[in-house]
Every structure is written in structure tokens, then in C-alpha cells.
C-alpha atoms as a PDB file:
ATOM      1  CA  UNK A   1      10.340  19.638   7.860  1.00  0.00           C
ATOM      2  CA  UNK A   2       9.892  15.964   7.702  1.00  0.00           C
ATOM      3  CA  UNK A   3       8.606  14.375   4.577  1.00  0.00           C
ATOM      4  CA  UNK A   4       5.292  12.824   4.477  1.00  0.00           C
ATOM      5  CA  UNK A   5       5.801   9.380   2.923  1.00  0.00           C
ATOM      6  CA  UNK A   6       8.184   7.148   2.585  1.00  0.00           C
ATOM      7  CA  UNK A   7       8.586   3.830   0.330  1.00  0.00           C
ATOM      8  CA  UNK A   8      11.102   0.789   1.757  1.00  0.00           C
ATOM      9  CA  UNK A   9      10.825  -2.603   0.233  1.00  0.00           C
ATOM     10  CA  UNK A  10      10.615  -6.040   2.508  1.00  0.00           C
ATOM     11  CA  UNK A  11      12.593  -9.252   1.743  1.00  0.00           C
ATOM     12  CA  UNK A  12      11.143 -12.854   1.789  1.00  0.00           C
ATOM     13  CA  UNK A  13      10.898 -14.262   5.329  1.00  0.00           C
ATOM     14  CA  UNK A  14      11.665 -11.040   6.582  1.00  0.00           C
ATOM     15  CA  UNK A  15       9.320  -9.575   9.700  1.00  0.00           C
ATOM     16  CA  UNK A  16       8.884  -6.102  11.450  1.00  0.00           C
ATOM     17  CA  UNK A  17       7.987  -3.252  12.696  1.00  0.00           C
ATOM     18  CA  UNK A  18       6.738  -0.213  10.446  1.00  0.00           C
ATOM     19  CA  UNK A  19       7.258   3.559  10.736  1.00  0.00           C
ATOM     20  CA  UNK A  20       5.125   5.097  12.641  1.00  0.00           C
ATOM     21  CA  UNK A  21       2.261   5.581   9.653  1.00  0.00           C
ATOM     22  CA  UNK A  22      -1.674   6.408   8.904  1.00  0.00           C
ATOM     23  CA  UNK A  23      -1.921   5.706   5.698  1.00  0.00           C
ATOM     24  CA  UNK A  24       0.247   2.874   3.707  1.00  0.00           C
ATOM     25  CA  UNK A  25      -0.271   0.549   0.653  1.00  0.00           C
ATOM     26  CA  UNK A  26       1.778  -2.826  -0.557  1.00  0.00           C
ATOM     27  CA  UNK A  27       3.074  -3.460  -3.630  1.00  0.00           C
ATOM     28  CA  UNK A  28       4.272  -7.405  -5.038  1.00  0.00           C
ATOM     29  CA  UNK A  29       7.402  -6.535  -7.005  1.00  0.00           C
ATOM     30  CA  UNK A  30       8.493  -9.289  -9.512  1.00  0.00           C
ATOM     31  CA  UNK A  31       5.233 -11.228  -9.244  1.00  0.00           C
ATOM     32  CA  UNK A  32       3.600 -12.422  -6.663  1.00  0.00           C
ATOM     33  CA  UNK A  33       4.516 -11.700  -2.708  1.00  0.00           C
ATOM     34  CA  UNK A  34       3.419 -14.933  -0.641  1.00  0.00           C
ATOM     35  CA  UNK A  35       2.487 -15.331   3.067  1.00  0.00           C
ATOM     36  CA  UNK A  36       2.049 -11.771   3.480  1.00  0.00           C
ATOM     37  CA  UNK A  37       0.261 -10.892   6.810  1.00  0.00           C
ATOM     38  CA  UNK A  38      -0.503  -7.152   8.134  1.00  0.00           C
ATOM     39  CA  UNK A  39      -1.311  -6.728  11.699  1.00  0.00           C
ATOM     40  CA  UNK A  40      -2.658  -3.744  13.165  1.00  0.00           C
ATOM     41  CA  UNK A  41      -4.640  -2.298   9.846  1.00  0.00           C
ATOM     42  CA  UNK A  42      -8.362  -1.908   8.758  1.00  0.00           C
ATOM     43  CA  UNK A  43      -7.483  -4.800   6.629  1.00  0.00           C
ATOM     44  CA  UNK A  44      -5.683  -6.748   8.123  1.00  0.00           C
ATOM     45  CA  UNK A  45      -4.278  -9.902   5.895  1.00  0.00           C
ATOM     46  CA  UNK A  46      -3.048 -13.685   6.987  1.00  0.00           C
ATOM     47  CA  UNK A  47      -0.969 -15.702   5.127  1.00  0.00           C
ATOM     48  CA  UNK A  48      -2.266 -14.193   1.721  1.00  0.00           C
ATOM     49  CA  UNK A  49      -0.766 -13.629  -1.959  1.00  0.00           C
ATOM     50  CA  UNK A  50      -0.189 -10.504  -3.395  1.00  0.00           C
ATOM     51  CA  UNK A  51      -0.319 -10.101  -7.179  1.00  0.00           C
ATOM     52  CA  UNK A  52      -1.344  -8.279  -9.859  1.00  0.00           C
ATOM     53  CA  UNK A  53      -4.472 -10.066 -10.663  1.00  0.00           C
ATOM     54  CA  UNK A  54      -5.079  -9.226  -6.675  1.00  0.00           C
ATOM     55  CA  UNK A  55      -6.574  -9.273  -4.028  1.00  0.00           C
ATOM     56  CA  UNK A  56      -4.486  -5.931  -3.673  1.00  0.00           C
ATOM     57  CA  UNK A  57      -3.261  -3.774  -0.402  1.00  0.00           C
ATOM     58  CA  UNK A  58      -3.808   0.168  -1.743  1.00  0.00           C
ATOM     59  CA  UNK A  59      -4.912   2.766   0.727  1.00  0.00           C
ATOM     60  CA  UNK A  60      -4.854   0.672   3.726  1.00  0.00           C
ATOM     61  CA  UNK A  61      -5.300   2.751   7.249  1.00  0.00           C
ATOM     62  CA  UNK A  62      -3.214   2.161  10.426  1.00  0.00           C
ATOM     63  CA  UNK A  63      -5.563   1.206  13.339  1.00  0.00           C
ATOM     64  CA  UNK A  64      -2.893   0.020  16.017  1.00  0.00           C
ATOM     65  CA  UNK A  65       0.480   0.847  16.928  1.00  0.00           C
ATOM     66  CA  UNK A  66       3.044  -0.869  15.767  1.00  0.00           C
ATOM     67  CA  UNK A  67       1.834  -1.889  11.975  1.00  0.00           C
ATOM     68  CA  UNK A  68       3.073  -5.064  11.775  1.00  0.00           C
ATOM     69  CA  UNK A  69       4.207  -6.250   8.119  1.00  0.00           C
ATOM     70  CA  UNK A  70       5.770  -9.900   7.169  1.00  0.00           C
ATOM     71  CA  UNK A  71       6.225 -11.128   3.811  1.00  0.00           C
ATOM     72  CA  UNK A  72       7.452 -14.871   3.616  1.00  0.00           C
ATOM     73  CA  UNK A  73       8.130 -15.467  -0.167  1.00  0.00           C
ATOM     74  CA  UNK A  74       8.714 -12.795  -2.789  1.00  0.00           C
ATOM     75  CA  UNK A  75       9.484  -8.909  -1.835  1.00  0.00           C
ATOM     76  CA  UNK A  76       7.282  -6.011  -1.143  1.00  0.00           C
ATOM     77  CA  UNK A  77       7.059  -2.102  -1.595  1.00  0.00           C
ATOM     78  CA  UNK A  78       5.851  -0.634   1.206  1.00  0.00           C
ATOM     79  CA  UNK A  79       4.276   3.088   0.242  1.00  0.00           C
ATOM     80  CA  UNK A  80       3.905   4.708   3.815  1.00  0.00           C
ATOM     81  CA  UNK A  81       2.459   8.317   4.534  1.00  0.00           C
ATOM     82  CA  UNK A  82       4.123   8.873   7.846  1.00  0.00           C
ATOM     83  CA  UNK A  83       1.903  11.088  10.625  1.00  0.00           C
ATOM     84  CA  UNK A  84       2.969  14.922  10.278  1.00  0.00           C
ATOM     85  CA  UNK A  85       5.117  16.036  13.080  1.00  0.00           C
ATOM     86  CA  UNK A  86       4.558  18.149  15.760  1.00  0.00           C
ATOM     87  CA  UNK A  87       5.127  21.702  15.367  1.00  0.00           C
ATOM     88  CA  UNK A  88       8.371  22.574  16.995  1.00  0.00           C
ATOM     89  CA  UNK A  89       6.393  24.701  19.225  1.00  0.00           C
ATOM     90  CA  UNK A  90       4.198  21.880  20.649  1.00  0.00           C
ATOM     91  CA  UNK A  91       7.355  19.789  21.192  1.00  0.00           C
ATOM     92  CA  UNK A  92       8.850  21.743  24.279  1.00  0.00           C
ATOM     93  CA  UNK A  93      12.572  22.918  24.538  1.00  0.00           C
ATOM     94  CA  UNK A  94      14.927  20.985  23.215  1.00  0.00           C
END
């Protein structure tokens, strides 16, 4: 069985795609994260700064696929719960 979640961290200036996702919250590490944009999310954010006096990305919901995340100063934690698998069953042969 494939986990549920998953946690990977983004770099400064660094852009992409994320796993496939429904659920999926950001985390600044070391201070603040700046530029950070999220595309394809009930909330989505451009340009902004992450920090720990806020605002803050928890519990954010994927609304379009691919979730786009980009973080252009500072580095992220990205806390991802992934959408469940299949059951082998519904998957066909293999």
C-alpha cells in the first residue's frame, strides 16, 4: 500500500510540479519564504511571504491538476496528503 502523505522541501527560485495531492500545507523553514505563489488551490497565493507571524498556508485543498508551487527566496516544506490509490482490483491486469 502506498502511503498517504508525503513532506519534500522546495529551494529558492526553484518551480514545479506537485504530486498528485488533495490536501497539502506550506511551511517557511529558517524564516521567512518570499515570492511564494500556488497555482491550482482554493487559495491560491502570488508573490507572497510566508512566515511565522503569517499569513500562513495549512490545510490548503487541490482544485486543479497539476498544483503548481514556486518559492523564489527562502525554502519551503511541503506537507502533501497524496489521493489513495486505486484498489488493485479497479486497476485492470497488470
Amino acid at each position: 500500500m502506498a502511503p498517504t502523505a508525503c513532506a519534500w522541501a522546495r529551494a529558492p527560485r526553484s518551480r514545479g510540479p506537485c504530486p498528485r495531492a488533495r490536501d497539502f500545507s506550506l511551511l517557511p523553514l529558517a524564516g521567512e519564504a518570499g515570492g511564494v505563489t500556488i497555482e491550482g488551490a482554493s487559495f491560491p497565493l502570488l508573490g507572497d511571504t510566508l512566515g511565522p507571524a503569517g499569513p500562513t498556508a495549512i490545510s490548503n485543498v487541490v482544485t486543479m491538476s497539476p498544483l503548481l508551487l514556486s518559492v523564489g527566496r527562502g525554502s519551503l516544506l511541503a506537507l502533501i496528503e497524496r489521493e489513495p490509490e486505486p484498489p488493485r482490483s479497479a486497476r485492470g491486469p497488470e
